[in-house]
N, C-alpha and C. Protein backbone atom coordinates (compact mmCIF):
# COMPACT_ATOMS: atom_id res chain seq x y z
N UNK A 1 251.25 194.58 263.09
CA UNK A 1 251.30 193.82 264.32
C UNK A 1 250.07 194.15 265.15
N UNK A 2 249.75 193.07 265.67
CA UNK A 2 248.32 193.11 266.49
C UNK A 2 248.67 193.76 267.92
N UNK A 3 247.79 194.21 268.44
CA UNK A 3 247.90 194.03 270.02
C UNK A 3 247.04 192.54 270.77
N UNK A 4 248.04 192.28 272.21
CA UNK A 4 247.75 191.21 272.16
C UNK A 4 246.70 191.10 272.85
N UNK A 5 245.70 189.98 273.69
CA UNK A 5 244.63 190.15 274.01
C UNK A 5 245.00 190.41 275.60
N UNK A 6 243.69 191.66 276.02
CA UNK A 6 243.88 191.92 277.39
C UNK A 6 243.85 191.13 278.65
N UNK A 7 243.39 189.86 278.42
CA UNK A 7 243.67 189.19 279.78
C UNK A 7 244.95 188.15 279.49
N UNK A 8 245.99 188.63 278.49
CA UNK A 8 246.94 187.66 278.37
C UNK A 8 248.07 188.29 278.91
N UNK A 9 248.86 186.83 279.63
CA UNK A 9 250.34 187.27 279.91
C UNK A 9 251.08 188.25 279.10
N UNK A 10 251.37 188.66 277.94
CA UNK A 10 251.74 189.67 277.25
C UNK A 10 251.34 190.66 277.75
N UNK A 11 249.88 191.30 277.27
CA UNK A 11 249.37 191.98 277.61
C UNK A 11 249.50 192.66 278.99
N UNK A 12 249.45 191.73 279.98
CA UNK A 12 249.80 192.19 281.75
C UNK A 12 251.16 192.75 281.77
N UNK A 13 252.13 191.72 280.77
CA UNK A 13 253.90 192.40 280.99
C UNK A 13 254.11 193.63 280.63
N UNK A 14 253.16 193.80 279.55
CA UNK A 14 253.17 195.35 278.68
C UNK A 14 252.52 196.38 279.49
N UNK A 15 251.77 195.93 279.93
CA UNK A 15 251.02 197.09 281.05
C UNK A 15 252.11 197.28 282.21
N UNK A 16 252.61 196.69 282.58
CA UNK A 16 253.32 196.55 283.87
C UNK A 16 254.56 197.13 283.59
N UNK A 17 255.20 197.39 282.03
CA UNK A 17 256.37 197.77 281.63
C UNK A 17 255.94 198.82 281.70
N UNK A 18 254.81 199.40 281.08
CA UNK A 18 254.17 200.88 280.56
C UNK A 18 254.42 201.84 282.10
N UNK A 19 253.77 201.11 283.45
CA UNK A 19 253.70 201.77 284.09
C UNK A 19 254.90 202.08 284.91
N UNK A 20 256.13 200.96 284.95
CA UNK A 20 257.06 201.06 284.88
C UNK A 20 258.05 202.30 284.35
N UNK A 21 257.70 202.33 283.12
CA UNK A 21 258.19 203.53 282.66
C UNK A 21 257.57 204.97 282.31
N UNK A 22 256.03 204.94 283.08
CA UNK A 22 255.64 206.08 283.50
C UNK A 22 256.12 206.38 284.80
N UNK A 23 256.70 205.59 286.40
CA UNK A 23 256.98 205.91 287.09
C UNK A 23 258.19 206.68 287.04
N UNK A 24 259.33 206.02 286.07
CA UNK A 24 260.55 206.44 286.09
C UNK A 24 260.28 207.73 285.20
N UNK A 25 259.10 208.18 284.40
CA UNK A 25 259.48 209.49 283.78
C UNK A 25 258.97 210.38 284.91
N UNK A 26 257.72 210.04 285.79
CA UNK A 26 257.73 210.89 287.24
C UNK A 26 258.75 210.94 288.09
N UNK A 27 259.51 210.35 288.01
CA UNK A 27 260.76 210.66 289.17
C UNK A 27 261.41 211.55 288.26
N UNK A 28 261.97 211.74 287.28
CA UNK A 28 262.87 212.23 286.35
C UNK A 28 262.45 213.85 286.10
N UNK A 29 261.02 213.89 286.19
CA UNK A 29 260.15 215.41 286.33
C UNK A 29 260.43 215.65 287.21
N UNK A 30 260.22 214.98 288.55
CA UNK A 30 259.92 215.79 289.71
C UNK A 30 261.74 215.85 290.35
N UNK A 31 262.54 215.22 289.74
CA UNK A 31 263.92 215.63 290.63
C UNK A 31 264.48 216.96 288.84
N UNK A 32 263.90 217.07 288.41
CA UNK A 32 264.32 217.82 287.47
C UNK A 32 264.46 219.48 287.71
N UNK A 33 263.80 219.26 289.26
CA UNK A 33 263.92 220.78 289.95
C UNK A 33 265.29 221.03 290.82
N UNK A 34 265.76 220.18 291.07
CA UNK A 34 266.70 220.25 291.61
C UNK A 34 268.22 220.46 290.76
N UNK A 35 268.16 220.27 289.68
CA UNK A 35 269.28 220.72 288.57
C UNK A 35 268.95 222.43 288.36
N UNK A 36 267.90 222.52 288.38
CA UNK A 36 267.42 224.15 288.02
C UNK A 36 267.63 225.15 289.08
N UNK A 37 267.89 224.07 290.14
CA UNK A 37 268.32 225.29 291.37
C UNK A 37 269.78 225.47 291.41
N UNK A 38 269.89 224.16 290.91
CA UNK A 38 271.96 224.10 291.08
C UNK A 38 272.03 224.95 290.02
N UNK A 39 271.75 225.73 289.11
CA UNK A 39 272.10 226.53 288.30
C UNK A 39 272.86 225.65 287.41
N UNK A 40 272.57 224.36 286.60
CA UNK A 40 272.59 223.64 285.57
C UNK A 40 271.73 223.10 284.83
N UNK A 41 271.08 224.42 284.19
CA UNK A 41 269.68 224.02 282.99
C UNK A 41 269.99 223.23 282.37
N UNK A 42 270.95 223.11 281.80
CA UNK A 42 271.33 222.44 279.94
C UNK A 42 271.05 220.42 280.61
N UNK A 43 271.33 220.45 282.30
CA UNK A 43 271.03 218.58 282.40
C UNK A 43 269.74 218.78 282.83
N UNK A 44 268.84 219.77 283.31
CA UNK A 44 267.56 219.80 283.91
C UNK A 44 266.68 220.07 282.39
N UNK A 45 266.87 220.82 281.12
CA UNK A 45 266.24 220.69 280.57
C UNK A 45 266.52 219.54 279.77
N UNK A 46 267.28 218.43 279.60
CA UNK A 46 267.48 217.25 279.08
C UNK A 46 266.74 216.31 280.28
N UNK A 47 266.45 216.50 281.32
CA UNK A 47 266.52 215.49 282.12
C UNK A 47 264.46 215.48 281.54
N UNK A 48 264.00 216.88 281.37
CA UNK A 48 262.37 217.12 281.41
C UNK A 48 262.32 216.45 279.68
N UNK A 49 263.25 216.79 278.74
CA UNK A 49 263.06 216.40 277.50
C UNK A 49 262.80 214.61 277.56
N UNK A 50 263.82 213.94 278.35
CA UNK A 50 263.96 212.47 278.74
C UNK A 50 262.52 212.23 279.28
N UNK A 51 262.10 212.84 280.51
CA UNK A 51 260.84 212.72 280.87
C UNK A 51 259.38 212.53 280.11
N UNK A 52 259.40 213.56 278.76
CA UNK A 52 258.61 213.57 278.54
C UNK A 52 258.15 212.28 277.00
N UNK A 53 259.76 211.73 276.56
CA UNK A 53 259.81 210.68 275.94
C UNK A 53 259.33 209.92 276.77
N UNK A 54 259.65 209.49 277.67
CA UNK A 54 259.10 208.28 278.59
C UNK A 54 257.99 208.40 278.70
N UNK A 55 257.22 209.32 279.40
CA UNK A 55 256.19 209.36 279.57
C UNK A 55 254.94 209.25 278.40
N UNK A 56 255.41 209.67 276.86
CA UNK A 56 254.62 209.44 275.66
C UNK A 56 254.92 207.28 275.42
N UNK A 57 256.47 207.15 275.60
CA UNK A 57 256.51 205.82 275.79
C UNK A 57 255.22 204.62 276.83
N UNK A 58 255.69 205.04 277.81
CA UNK A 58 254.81 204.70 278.64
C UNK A 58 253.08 204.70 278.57
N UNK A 59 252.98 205.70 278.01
CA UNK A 59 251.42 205.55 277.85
C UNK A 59 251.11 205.15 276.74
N UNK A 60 251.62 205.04 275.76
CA UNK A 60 251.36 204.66 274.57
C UNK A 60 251.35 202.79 274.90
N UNK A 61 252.45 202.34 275.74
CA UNK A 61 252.21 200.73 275.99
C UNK A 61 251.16 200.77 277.32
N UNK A 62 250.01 201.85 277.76
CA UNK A 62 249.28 200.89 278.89
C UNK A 62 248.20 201.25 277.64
N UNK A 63 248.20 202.50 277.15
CA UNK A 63 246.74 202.36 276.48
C UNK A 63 246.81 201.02 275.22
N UNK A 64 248.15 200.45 274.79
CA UNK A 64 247.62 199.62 274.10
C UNK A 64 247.51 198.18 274.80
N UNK A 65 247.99 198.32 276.19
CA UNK A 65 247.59 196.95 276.45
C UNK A 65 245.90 196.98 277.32
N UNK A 66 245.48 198.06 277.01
CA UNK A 66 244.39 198.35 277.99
C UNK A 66 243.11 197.67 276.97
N UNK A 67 241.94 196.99 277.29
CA UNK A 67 241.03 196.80 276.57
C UNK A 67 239.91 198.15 276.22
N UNK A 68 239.65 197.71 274.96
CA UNK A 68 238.82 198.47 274.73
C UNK A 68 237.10 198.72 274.40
């Protein structure tokens, strides 16, 4: 499968999803301190594991909708 071309509607939705779901893996890091204070690692270290899927998700769809 190709990537599609960078000034196309695709392309913009995919970027816009990507960053989409780089925002939501920054919220998910940064409230992931707050489980670690409540003294419940086992959802704070799932919550950073979740984070850091997203965040490989996420960048993996802006760099491919990004031109090169």
């Amino acid at each position: 499968m190709t990537s599609p071309e960078p000034g196309s509607p695709p392309a913009r939705r995919e970027r816009l999803v990507g960053l989409l779901v780089l925002g939501v893996a920054v919220v998910l890091l940064v409230s992931s301190v707050t489980w670690f204070s409540s003294d419940r690692s086992g959802v704070g270290i799932g919550q950073l594991v979740l984070a850091l899927v997203l965040a490989g998700i996420g960048g993996f769809l802006v760099r491919r909708s990004s031109p090169r």
